[in-house]
Structures are given as C-alpha cells and as structure tokens.
C-alpha atoms as a PDB file:
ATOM      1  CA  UNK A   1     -27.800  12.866   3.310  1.00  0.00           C
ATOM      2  CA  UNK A   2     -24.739  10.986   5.345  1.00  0.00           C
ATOM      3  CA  UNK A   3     -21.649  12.306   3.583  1.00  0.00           C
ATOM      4  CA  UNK A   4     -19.997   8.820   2.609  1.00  0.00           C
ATOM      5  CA  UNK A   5     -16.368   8.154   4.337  1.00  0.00           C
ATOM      6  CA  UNK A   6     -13.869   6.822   1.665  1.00  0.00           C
ATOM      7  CA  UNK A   7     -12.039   5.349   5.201  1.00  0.00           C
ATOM      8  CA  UNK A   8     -14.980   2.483   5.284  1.00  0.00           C
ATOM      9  CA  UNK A   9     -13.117   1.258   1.869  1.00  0.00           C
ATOM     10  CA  UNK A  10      -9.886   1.476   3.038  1.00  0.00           C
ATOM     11  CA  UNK A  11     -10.392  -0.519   6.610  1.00  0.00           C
ATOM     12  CA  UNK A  12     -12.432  -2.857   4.910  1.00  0.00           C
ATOM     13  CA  UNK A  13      -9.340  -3.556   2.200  1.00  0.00           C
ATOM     14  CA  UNK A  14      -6.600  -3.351   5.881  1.00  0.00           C
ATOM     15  CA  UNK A  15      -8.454  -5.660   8.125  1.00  0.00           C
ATOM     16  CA  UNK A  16      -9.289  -8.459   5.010  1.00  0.00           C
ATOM     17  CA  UNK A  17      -5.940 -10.277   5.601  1.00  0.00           C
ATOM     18  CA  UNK A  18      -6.461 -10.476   9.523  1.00  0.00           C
ATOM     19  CA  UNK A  19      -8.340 -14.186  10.320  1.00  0.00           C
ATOM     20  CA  UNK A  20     -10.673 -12.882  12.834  1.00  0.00           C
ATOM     21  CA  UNK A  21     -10.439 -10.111  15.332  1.00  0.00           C
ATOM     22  CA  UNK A  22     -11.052 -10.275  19.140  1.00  0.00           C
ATOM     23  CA  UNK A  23     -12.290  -7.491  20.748  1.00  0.00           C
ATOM     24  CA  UNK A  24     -11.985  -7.661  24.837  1.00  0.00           C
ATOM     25  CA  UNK A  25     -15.349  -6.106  25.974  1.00  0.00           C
ATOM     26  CA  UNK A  26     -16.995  -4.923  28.601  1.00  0.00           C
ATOM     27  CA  UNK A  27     -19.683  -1.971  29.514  1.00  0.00           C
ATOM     28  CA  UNK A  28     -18.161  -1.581  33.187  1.00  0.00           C
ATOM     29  CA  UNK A  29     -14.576  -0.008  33.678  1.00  0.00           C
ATOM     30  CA  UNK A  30     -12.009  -1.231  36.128  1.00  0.00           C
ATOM     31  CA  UNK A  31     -13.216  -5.109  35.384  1.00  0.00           C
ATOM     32  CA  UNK A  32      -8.976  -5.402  33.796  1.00  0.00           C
ATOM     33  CA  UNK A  33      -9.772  -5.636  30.303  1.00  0.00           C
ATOM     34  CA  UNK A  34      -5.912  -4.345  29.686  1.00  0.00           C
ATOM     35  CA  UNK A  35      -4.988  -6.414  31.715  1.00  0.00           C
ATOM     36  CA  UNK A  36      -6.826  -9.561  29.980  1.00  0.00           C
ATOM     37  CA  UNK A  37      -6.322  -8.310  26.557  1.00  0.00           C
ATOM     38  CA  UNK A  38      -2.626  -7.791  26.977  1.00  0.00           C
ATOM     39  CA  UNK A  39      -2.119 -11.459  28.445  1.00  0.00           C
ATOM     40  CA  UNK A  40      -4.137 -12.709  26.406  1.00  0.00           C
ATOM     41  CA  UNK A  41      -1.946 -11.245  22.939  1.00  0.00           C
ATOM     42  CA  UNK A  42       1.018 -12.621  24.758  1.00  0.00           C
ATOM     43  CA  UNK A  43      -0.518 -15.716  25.405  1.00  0.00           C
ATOM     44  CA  UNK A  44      -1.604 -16.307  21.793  1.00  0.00           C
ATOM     45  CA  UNK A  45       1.571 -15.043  20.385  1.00  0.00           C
ATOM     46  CA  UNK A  46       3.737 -17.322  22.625  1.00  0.00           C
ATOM     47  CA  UNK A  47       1.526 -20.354  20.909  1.00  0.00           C
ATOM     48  CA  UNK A  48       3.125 -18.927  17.613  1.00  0.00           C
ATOM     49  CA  UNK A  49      -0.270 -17.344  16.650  1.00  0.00           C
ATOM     50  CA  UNK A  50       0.780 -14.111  14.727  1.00  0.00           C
ATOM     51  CA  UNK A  51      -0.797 -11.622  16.755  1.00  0.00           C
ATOM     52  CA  UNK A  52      -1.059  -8.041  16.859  1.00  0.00           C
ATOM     53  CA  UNK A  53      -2.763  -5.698  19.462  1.00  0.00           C
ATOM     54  CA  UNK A  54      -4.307  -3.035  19.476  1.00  0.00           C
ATOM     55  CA  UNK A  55      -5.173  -0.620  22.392  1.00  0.00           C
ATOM     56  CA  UNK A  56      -8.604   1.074  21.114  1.00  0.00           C
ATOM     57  CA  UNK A  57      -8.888   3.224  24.082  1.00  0.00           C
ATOM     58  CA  UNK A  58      -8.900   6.897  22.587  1.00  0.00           C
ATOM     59  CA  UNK A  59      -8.687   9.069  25.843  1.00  0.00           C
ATOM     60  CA  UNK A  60      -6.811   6.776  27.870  1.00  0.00           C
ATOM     61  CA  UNK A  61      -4.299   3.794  26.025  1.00  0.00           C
ATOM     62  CA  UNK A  62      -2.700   2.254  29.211  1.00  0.00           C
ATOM     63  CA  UNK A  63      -1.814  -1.167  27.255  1.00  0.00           C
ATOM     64  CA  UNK A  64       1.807   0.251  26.539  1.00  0.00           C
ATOM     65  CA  UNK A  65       2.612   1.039  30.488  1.00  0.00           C
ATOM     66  CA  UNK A  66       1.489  -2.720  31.151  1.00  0.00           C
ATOM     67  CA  UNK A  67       3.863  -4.152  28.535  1.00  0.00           C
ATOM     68  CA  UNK A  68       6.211  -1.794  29.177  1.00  0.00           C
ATOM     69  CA  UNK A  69       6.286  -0.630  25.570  1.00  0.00           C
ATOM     70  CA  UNK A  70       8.840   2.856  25.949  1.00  0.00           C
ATOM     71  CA  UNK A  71       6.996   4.685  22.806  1.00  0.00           C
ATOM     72  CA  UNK A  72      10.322   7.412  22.792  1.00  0.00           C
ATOM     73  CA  UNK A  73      12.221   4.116  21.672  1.00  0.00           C
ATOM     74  CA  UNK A  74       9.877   1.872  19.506  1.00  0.00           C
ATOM     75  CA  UNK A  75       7.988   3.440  17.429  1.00  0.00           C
ATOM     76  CA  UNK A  76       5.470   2.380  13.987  1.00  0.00           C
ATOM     77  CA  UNK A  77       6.858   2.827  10.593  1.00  0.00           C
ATOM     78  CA  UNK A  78       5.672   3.493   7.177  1.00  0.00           C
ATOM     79  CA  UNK A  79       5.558   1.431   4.331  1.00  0.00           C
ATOM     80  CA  UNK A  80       2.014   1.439   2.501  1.00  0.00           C
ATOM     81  CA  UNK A  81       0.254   2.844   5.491  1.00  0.00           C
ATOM     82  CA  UNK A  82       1.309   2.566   9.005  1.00  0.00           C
ATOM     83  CA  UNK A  83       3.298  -0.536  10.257  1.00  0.00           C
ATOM     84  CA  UNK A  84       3.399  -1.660  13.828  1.00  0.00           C
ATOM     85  CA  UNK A  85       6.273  -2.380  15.673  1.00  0.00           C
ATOM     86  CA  UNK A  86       6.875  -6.305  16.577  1.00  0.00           C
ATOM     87  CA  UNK A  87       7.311  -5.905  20.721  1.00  0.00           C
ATOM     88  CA  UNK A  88       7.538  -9.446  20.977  1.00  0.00           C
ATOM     89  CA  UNK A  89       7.937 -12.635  18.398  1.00  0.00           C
ATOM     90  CA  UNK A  90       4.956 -13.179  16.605  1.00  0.00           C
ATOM     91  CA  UNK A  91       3.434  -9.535  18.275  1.00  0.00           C
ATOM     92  CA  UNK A  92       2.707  -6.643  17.088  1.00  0.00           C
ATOM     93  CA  UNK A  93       1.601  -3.472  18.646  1.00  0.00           C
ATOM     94  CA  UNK A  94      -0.658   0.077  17.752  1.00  0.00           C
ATOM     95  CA  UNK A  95      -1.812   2.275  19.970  1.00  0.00           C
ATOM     96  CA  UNK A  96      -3.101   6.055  19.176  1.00  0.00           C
ATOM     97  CA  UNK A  97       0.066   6.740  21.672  1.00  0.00           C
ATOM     98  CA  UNK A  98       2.169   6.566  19.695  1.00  0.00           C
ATOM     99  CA  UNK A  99       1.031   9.998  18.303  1.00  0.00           C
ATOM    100  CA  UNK A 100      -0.238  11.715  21.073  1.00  0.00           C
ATOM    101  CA  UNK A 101       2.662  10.987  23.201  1.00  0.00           C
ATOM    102  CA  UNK A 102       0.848  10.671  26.467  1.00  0.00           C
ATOM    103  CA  UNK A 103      -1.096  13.659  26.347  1.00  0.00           C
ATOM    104  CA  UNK A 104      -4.382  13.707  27.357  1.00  0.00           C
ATOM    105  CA  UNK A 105      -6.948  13.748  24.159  1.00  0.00           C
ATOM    106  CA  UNK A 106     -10.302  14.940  25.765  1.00  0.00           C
ATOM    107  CA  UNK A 107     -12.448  13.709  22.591  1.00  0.00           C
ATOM    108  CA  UNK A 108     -16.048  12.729  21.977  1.00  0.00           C
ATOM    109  CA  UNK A 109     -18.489  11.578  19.603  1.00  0.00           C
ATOM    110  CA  UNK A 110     -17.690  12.072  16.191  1.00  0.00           C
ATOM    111  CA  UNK A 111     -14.467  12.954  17.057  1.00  0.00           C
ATOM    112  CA  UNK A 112     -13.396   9.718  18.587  1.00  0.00           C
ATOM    113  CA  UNK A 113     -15.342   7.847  15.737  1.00  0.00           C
ATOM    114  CA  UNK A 114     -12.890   9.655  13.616  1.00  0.00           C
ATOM    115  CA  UNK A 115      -9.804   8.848  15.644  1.00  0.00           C
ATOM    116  CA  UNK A 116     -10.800   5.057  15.338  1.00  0.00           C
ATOM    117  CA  UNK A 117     -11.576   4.920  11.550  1.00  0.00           C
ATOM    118  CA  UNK A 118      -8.189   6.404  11.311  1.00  0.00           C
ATOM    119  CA  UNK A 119      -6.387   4.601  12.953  1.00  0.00           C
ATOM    120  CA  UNK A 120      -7.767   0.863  11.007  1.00  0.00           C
ATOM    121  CA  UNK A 121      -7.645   3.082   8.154  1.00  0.00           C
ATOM    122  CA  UNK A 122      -3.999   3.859   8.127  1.00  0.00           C
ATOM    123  CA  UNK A 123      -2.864   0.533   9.584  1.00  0.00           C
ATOM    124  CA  UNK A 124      -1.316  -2.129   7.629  1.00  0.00           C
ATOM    125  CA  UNK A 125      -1.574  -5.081   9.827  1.00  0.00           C
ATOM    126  CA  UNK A 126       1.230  -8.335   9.488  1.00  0.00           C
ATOM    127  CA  UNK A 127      -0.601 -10.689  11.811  1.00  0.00           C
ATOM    128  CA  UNK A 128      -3.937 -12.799  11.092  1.00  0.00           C
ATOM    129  CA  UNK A 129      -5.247 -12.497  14.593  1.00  0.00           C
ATOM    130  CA  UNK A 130      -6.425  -9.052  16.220  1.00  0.00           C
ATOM    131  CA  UNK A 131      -6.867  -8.641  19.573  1.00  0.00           C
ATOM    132  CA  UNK A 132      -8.362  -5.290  20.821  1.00  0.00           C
ATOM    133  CA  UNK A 133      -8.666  -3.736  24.152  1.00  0.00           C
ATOM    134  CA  UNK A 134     -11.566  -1.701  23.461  1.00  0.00           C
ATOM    135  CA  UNK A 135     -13.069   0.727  26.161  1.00  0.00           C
ATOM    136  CA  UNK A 136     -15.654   0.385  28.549  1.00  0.00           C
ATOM    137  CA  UNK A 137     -19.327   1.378  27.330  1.00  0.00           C
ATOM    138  CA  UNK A 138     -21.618   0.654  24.595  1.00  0.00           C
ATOM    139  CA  UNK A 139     -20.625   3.841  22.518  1.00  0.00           C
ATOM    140  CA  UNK A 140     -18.639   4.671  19.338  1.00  0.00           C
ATOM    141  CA  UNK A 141     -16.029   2.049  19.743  1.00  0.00           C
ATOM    142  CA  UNK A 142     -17.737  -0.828  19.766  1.00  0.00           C
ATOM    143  CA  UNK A 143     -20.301   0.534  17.289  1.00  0.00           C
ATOM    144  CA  UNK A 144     -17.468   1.223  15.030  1.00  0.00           C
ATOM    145  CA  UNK A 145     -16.080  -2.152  15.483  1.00  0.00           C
ATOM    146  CA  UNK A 146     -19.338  -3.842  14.602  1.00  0.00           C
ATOM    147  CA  UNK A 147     -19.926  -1.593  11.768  1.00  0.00           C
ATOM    148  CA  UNK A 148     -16.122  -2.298  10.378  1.00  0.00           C
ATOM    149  CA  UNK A 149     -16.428  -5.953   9.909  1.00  0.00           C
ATOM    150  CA  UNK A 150     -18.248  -9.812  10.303  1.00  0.00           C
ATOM    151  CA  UNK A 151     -14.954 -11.593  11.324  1.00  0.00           C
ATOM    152  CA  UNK A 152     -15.729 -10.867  14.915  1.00  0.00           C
ATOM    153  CA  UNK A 153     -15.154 -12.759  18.239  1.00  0.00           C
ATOM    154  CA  UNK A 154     -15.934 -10.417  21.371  1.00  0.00           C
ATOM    155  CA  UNK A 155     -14.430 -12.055  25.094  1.00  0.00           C
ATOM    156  CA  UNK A 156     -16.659 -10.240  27.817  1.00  0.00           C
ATOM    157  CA  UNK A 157     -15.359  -9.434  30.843  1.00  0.00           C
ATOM    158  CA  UNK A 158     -16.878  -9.365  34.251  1.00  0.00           C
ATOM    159  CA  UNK A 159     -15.996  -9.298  37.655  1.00  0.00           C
ATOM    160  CA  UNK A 160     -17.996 -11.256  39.966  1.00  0.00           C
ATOM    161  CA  UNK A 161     -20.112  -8.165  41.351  1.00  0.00           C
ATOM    162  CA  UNK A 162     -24.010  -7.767  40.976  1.00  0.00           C
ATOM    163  CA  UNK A 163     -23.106  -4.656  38.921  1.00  0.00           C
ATOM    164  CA  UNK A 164     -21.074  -6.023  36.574  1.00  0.00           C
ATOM    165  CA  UNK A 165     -22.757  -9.038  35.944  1.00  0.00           C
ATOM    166  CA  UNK A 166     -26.053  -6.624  35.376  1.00  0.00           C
ATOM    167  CA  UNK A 167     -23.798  -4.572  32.790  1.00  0.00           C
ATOM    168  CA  UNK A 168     -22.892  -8.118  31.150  1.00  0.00           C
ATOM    169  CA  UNK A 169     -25.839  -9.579  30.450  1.00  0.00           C
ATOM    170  CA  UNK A 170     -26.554  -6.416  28.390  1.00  0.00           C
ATOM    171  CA  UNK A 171     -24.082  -6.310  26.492  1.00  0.00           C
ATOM    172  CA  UNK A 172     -24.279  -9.928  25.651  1.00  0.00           C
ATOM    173  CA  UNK A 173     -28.424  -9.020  24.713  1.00  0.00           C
ATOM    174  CA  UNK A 174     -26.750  -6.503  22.105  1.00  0.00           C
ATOM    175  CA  UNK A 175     -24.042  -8.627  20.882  1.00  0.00           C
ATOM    176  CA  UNK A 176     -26.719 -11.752  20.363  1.00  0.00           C
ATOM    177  CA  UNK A 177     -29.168  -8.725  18.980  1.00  0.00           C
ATOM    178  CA  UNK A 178     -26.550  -8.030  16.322  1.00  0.00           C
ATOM    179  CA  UNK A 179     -25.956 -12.088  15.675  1.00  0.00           C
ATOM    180  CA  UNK A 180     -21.956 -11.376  16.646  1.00  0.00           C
ATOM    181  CA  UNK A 181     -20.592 -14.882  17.064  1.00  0.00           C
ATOM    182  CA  UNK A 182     -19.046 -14.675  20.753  1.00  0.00           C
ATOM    183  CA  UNK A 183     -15.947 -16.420  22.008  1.00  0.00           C
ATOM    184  CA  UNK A 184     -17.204 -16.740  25.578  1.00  0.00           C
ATOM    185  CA  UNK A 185     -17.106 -14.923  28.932  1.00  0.00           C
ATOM    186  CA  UNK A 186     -14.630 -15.052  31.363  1.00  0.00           C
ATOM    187  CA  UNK A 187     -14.691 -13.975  35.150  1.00  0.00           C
ATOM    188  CA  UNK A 188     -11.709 -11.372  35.950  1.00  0.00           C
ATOM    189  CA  UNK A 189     -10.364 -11.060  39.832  1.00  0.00           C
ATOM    190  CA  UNK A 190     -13.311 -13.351  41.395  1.00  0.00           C
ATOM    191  CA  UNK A 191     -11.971 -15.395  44.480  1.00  0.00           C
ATOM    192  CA  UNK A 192     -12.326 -19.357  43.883  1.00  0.00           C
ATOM    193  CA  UNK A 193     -16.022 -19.771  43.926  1.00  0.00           C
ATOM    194  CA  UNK A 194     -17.400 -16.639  43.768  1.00  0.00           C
ATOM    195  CA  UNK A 195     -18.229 -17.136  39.744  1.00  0.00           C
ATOM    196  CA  UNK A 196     -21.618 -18.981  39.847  1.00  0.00           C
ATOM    197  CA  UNK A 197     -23.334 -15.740  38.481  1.00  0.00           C
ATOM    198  CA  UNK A 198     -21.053 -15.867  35.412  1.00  0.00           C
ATOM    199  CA  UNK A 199     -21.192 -19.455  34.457  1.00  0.00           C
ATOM    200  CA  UNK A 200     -25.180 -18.959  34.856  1.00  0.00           C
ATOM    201  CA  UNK A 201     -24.769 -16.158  32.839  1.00  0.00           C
ATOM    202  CA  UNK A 202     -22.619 -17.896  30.057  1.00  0.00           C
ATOM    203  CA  UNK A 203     -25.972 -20.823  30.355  1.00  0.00           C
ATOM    204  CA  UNK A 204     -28.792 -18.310  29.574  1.00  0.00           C
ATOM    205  CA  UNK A 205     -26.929 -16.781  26.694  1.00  0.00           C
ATOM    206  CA  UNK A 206     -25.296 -20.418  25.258  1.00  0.00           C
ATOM    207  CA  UNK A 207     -22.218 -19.207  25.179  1.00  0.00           C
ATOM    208  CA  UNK A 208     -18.765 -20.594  26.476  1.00  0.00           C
ATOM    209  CA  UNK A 209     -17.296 -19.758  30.331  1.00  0.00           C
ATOM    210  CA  UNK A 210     -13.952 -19.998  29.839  1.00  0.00           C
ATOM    211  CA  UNK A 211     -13.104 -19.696  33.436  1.00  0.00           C
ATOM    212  CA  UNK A 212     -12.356 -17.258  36.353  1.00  0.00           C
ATOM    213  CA  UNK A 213      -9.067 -14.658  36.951  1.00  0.00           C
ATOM    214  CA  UNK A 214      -8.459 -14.812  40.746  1.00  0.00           C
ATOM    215  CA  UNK A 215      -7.376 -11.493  42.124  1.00  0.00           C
ATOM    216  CA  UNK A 216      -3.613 -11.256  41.881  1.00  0.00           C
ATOM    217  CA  UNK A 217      -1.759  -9.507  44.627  1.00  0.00           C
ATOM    218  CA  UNK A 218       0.549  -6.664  43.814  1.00  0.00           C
ATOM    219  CA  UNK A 219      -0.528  -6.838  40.116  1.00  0.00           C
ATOM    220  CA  UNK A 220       1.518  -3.911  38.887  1.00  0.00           C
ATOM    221  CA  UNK A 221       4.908  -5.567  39.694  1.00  0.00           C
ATOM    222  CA  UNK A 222       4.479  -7.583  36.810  1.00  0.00           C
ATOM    223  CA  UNK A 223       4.414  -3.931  34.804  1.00  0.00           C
ATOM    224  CA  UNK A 224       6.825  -4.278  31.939  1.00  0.00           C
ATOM    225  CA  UNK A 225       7.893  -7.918  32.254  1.00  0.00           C
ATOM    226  CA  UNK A 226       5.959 -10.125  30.107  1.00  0.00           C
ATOM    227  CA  UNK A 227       7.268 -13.189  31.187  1.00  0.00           C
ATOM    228  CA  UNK A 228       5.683 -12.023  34.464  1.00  0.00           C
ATOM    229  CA  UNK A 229       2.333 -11.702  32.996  1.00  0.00           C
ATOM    230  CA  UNK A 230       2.575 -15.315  30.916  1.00  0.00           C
ATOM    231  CA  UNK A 231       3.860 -16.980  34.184  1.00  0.00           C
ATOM    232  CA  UNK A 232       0.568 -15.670  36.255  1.00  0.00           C
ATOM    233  CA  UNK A 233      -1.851 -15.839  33.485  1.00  0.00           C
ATOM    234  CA  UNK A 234      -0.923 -18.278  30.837  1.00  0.00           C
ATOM    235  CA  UNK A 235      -3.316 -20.779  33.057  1.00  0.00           C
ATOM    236  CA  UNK A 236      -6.222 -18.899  33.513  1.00  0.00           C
ATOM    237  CA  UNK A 237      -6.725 -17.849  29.905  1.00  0.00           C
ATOM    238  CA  UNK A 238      -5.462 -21.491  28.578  1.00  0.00           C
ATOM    239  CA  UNK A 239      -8.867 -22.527  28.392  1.00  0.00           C
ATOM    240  CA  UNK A 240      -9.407 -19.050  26.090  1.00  0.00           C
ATOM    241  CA  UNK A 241      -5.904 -19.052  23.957  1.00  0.00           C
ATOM    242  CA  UNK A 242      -6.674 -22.508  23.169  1.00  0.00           C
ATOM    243  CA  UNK A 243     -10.363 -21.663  21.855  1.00  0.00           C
ATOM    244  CA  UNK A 244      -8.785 -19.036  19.719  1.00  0.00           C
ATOM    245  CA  UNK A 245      -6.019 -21.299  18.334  1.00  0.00           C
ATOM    246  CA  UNK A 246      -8.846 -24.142  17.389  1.00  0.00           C
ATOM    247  CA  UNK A 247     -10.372 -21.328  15.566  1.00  0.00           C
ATOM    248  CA  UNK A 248      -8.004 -20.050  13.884  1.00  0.00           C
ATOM    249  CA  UNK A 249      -6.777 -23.504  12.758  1.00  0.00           C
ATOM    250  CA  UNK A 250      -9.668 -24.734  11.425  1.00  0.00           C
ATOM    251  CA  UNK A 251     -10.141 -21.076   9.727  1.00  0.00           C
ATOM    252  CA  UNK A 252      -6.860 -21.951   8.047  1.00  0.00           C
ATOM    253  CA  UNK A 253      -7.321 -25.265   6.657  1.00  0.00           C
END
C-alpha cells in the first residue's frame, strides 16, 4: 500500500488561489524553453498580469542567469510558507536555487518527485498566473504537474527540426490522452518559413499555432537585461501573452 503524502493537501490548498498555471513544455532539450518561459513571464507581467515563475528544472535551474536574478542578493522569505521575491512589478520568482546555491543536485526518481512536491508544498504564491519552465522529458515533472492540479494550460515548444517535431506530436498525444486543455504550440528559432511542420502539427491536434521565434543572433547579450528580452520578444509571443490575458480575463469575470 502507497504510503499517502500529506504534501498532496498542502499544494492542493497553495496553488488554489493561482488562476491557471502554464507550464512551458517540451520532450526535446535545447528547443529554449527558458528562454520562452522567461519572456513570456515578463511579457505577461508587463501587461499587469500578476505573474510569478517558477523554474521547475531540479538538476539544472538556468532561469535566474537569464534574468539575471543575483540569488546572494534577493532571496525568498517566510511568512506562512515560503514567499518569492518580486524581481520585477507584477513578478515573482522561485527557483530550487535559491537553496542549493548553484551546486549541482545529481537527483532522480523519487528523489526529484520529492524536490518538486516540496517546493509547491512550501510555496505561498501572490500572483494568479503561474508560469513554469519545466524540463525536457516526459518524466516526474510533468507527471507531478498533471497529478497536482486541473487548472492547466501547457505551451509546447518545438524547433522546426524532424526530431523535434517527432518528440511534439507525442507529447501533444499524452497531453490530449490526459484531456489537458492546451494553450497552443509555438515554433522556437525557425527561420521565416521553415514552420509548415508546426502549424500542420497544431491542425491534426486542433490546437492553436501561436507563431514562430526566429533565431536571434548573439542571444546571451540580452542575459540580465529584461528590457532586452521584452524588446526582442514581446512580438513574437504577443499572439501567446494575449491568449493568456483573454483567459485569464474571462476566468475573472
């Protein structure tokens, strides 16, 4: 017999005030799912959505270095669990570095499963939207995620290659196999007409293709400087952010 975890209870009771969380998926790595996920909480928080975001990648949380979040200086509090800083107006930040510090934590199975109930377990979240830049793969994470909660709205990511498009589809047959509403797909550094595989791929599963990242030269000189990253990507994810905010208007009315 399963022993039962009194954390289930406890996420369930931390994640009820969020509107709807928005995990940034994909079963290939390298595809830029920080990098989407991170523009995209800017993007959304910019809007005045009040956003938080959360870096779900256990063995490797990269999100910070992108934002240029220094976790020596800014750090989560507590109050009634754990409270994450505000990096931005109207954004809010966790990551499981702020604990380890940068260290490498070689984890797996249940191990990482516990490192993830934890951390929505101990969180005490402001904001009403959650955006999470889950890792790559079709293992505990996004099991966990699916297991934690209803109010779901995955964005896949996918380059343009065969591979990743293979990967996609997938994913998408296990997101429609667990009747998880999706918020779309959206094509991440594919050259200006190189995306007919993903908008076919957005028709066979009836979802939304809410266009195409071109790849952007010297990418990590925007490291650090969010108004860097809104200025390049505020108009590819437009067609996304404003999805999400029609969402979570009419959620709120």
């Amino acid at each position: 017999m399963q022993e039962y975890d009194y954390r289930l209870k406890l996420i369930e009771s931390r994640i009820k005030s969020l509107s709807f969380l928005i995990p940034i998926v994909s079963p290939k790595g390298g595809v830029g799912k920080t990098t989407i996920s991170s523009a995209l909480a800017l993007l959304l928080a910019h809007h005045g959505l009040p956003t938080a975001l959360l870096d779900l990648d256990i063995t490797n949380p990269t999100a910070h270095i992108f934002l240029g979040i220094d976790i020596n200086n800014i750090q989560p509090y507590e109050d009634k669990g754990i409270v994450p800083p505000y990096i931005d107006k109207n954004l809010e930040f966790m990551s499981i570095v702020f604990f380890s510090h940068d260290n490498v934590l070689p984890l797996r199975g249940r191990y990482i499963t516990n490192a993830i109930r934890e951390i929505f377990a101990i969180t005490r979240w402001r904001s009403r939207v959650l955006v999470i830049d889950m890792p790559p793969g079709f293992s505990d994470p996004i099991i966990e995620i699916v297991r934690f909660t209803t109010k779901l709205l995955p964005l896949v990511v996918s380059t343009c290659d065969k591979l990743s498009i293979i990967s996609s589809k997938k994913l998408l047959s296990y997101l429609k196999n667990k009747n998880i509403e999706i918020l779309g797909i959206i094509g991440n550094m594919c050259r200006k007409g190189d995306d007919e595989a993903i908008i076919r791929l957005s028709q066979e599963f009836s979802i939304d293709h809410l266009g195409s990242v071109e790849p952007i030269e010297n990418l990590y000189t925007t490291y650090g400087h969010p108004k860097k990253i809104l200025q390049i990507f505020g108009n590819y994810l437009d067609k996304v952010a404003r999805k999400v905010i029609k969402i979570y208007e009419n959620s709120n009315t």
